[in-house]
Each structure stands twice: as C-alpha cells, then as structure tokens.
C-alpha atoms as a PDB file:
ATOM      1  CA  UNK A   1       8.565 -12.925  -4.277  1.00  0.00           C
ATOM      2  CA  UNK A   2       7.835  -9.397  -5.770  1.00  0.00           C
ATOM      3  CA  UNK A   3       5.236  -6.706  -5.611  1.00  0.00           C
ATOM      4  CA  UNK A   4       4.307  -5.403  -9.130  1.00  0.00           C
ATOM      5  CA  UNK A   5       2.002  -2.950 -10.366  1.00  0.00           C
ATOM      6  CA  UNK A   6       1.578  -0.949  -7.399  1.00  0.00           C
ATOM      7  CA  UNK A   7      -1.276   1.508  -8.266  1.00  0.00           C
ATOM      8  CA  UNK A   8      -3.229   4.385  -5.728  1.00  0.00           C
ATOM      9  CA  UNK A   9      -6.410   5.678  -6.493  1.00  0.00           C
ATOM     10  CA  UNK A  10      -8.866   8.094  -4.682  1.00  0.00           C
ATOM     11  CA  UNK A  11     -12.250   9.540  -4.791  1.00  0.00           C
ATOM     12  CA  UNK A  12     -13.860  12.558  -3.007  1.00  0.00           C
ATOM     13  CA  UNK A  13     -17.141  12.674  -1.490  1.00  0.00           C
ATOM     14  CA  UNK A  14     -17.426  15.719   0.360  1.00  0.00           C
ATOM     15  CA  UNK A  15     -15.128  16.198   2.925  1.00  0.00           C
ATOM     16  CA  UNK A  16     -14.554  12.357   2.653  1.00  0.00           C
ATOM     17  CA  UNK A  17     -12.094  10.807   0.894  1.00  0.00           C
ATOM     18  CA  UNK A  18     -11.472   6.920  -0.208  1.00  0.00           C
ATOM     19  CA  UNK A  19      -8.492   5.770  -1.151  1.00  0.00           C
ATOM     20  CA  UNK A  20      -7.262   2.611  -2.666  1.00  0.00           C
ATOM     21  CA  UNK A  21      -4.373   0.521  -3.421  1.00  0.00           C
ATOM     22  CA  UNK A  22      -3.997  -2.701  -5.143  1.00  0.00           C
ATOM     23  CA  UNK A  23      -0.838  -4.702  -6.516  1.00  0.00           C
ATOM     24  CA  UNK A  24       0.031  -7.880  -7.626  1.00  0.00           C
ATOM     25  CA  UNK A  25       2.392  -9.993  -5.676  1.00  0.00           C
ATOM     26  CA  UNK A  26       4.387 -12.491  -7.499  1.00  0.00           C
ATOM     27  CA  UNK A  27       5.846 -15.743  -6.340  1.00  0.00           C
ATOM     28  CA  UNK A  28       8.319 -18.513  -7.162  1.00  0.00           C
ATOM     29  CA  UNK A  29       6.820 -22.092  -7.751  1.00  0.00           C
ATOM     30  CA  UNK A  30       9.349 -23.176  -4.928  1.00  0.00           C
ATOM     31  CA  UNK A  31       7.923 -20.453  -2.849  1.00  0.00           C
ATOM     32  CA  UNK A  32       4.151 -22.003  -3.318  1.00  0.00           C
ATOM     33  CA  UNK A  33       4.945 -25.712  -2.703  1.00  0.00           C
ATOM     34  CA  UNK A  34       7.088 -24.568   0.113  1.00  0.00           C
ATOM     35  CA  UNK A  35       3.574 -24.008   1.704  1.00  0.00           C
ATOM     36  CA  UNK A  36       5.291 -20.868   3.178  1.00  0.00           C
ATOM     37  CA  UNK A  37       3.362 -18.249   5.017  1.00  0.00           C
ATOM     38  CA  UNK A  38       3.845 -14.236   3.865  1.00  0.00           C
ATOM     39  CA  UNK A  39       2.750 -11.074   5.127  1.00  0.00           C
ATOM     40  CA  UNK A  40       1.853  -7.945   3.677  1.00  0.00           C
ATOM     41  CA  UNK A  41       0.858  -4.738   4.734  1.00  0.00           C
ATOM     42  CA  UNK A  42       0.933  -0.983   3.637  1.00  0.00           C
ATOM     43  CA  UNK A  43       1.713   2.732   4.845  1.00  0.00           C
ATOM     44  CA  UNK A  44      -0.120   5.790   3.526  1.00  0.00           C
ATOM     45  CA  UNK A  45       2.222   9.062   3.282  1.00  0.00           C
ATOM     46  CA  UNK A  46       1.930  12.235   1.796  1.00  0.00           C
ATOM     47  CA  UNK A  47       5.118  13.116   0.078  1.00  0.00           C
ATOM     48  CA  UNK A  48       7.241  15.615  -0.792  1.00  0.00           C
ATOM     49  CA  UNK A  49      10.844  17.186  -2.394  1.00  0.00           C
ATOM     50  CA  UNK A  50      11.279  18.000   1.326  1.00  0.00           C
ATOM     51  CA  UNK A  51      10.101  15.935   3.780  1.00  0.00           C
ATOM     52  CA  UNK A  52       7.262  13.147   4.058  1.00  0.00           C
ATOM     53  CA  UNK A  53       4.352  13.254   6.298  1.00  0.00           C
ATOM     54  CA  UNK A  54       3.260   9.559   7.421  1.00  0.00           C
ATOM     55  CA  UNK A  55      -0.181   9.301   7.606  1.00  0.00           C
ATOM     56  CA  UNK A  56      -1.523   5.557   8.828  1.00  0.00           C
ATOM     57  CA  UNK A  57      -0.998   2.002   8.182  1.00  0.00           C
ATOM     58  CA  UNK A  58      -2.886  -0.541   6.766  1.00  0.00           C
ATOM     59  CA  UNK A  59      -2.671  -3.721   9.087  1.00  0.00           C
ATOM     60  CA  UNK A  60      -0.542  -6.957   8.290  1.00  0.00           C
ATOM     61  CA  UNK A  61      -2.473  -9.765   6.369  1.00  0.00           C
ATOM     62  CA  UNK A  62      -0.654 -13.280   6.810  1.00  0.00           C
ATOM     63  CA  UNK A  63      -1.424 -15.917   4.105  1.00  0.00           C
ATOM     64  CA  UNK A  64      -0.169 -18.814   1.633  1.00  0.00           C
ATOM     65  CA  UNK A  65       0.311 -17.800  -2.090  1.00  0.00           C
ATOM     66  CA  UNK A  66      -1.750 -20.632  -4.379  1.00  0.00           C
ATOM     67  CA  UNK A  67      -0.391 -19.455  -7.985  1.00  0.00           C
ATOM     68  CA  UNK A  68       1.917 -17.181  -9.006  1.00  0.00           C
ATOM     69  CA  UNK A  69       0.585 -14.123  -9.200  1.00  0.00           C
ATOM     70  CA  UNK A  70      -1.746 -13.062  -6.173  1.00  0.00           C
ATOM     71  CA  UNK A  71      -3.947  -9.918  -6.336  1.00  0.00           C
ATOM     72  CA  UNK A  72      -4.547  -7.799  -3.271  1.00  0.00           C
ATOM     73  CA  UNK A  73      -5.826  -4.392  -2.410  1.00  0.00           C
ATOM     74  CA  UNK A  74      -6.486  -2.208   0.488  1.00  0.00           C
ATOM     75  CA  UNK A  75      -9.202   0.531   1.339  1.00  0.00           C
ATOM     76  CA  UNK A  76      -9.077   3.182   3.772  1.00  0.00           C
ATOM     77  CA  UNK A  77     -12.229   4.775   3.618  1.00  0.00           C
ATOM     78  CA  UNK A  78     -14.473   7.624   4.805  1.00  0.00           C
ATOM     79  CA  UNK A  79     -10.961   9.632   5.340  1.00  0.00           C
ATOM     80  CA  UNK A  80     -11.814  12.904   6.467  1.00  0.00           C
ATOM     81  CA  UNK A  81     -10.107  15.574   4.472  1.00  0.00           C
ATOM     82  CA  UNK A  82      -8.345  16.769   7.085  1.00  0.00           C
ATOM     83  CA  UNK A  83      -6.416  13.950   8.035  1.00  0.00           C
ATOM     84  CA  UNK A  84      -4.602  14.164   4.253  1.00  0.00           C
ATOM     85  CA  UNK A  85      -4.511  17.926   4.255  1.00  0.00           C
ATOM     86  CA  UNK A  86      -0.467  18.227   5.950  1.00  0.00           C
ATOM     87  CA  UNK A  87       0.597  21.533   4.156  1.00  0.00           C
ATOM     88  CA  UNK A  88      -0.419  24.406   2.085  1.00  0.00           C
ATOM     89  CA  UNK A  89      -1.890  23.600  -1.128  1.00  0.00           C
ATOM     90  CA  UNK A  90      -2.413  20.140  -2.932  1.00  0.00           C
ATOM     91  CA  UNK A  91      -1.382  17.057  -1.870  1.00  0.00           C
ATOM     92  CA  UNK A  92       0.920  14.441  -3.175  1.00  0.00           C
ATOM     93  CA  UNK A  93      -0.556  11.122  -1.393  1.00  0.00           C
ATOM     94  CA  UNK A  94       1.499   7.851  -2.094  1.00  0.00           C
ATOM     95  CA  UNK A  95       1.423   4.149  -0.277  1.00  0.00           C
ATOM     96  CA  UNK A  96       4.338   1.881   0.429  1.00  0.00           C
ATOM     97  CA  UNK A  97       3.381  -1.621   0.051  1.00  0.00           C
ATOM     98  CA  UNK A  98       5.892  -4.299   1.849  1.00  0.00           C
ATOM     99  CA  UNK A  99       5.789  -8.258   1.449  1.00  0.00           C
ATOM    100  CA  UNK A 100       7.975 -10.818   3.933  1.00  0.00           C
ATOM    101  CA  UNK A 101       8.268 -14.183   3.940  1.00  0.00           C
ATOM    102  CA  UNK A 102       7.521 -15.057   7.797  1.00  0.00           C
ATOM    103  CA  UNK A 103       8.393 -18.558   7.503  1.00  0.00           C
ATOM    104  CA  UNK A 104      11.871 -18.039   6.464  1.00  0.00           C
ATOM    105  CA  UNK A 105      12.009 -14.302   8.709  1.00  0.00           C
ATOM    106  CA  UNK A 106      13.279 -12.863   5.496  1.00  0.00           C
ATOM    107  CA  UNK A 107      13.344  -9.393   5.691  1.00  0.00           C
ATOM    108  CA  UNK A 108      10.197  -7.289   3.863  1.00  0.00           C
ATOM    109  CA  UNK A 109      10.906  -5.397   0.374  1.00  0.00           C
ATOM    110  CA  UNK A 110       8.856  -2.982  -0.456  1.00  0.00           C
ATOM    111  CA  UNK A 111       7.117  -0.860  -3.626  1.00  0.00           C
ATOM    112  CA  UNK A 112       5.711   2.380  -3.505  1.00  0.00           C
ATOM    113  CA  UNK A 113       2.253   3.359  -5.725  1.00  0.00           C
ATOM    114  CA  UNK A 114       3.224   6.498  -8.008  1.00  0.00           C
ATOM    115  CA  UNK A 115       2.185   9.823  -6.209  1.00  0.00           C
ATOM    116  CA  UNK A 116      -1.444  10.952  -6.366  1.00  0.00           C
ATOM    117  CA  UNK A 117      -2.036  14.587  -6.939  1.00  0.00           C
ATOM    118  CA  UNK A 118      -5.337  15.485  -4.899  1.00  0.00           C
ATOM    119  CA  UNK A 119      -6.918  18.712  -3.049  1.00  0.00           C
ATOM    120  CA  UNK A 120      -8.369  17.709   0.261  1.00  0.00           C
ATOM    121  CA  UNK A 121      -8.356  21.173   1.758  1.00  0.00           C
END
C-alpha cells in the first residue's frame, strides 16, 4: 500500500472557504485478493517554519481495495475564514493523508498535500 499524488486545493466564496484533497492509494495484488480491509483518513493543518496549527480531521473511511490504484478525496466545506486564519498574514494550509491496513493492525503511513498559499483574513 501507498498514497500517491497527494494534491490540496481551495476556493473562496466570501468569507467561506472549500477545500479539497484527493490522492491515489495504491495496492499490492496480494493486498486485493487478501480481501483485506483499510482505513483512511486525513488532518487539515496550517503550517509553518515554526510551529503548526492543527485545524480538524476528516473522519476514518474503512473499505476493500478492488484494483490497484483507488481514487479518493475529501471536502470540508463552507469553512468559515476564520477557522483557517491562525496568524498574521497569509496562510500556508496543508493535509496529512494516512492509510492502515486494519486487518493486519499495521501501523498507518502517511503523505502530506504540498502547502497551499491562501488569504482567509
């Protein structure tokens, strides 16, 4: 299993914002006819050289790959500006994206989405 092409994207309406994440997920062919259950799930966190402000989770789906490559994405949406507006000045807004086996309790790995420059405020 792998996570791949992590992206982050995000677009303003008003004080609103919507943001978006999508990756592919890769698997084995052992992995599929296993019939083995994953999880994945991802945290949204504004970032910087300093320190890094978590900002909310996206809850854990549970399901059985069916080919190789798998395609998922999550939306957060109507985000008030606000809530992504930590610190003086723009914003650097990026997701971590984790994937588990739960059949085998393997611990997750995890991705992160390059940083997203944006100006809630």
């Amino acid at each position: 299993m792998d996570i791949i092409n992590a992206r982050l994207t995000a677009s303003q309406n008003g004080d609103r914002w919507t943001l978006v994440t999508s990756v592919t997920e890769t698997f084995t062919p052992q992995e599929i006819s296993a019939g083995w259950e994953f999880e994945d799930w991802a945290s949204v966190w504004e970032w910087d050289d300093s320190d890094h402000d978590f900002i909310t989770n996206f809850g854990v789906t549970r399901f059985r790959p069916a080919s190789l490559r798998e395609s998922f994405s999550w939306t957060w949406s109507n985000v008030p500006g606000d809530v992504l507006d930590t610190e003086l000045g723009g914003e650097e807004i990026r997701v971590q994206v984790f994937l588990r086996n739960f059949s085998t309790g393997s611990a997750a790995i995890h991705r992160f989405t390059p940083i997203l420059q944006i100006s809630p405020g």
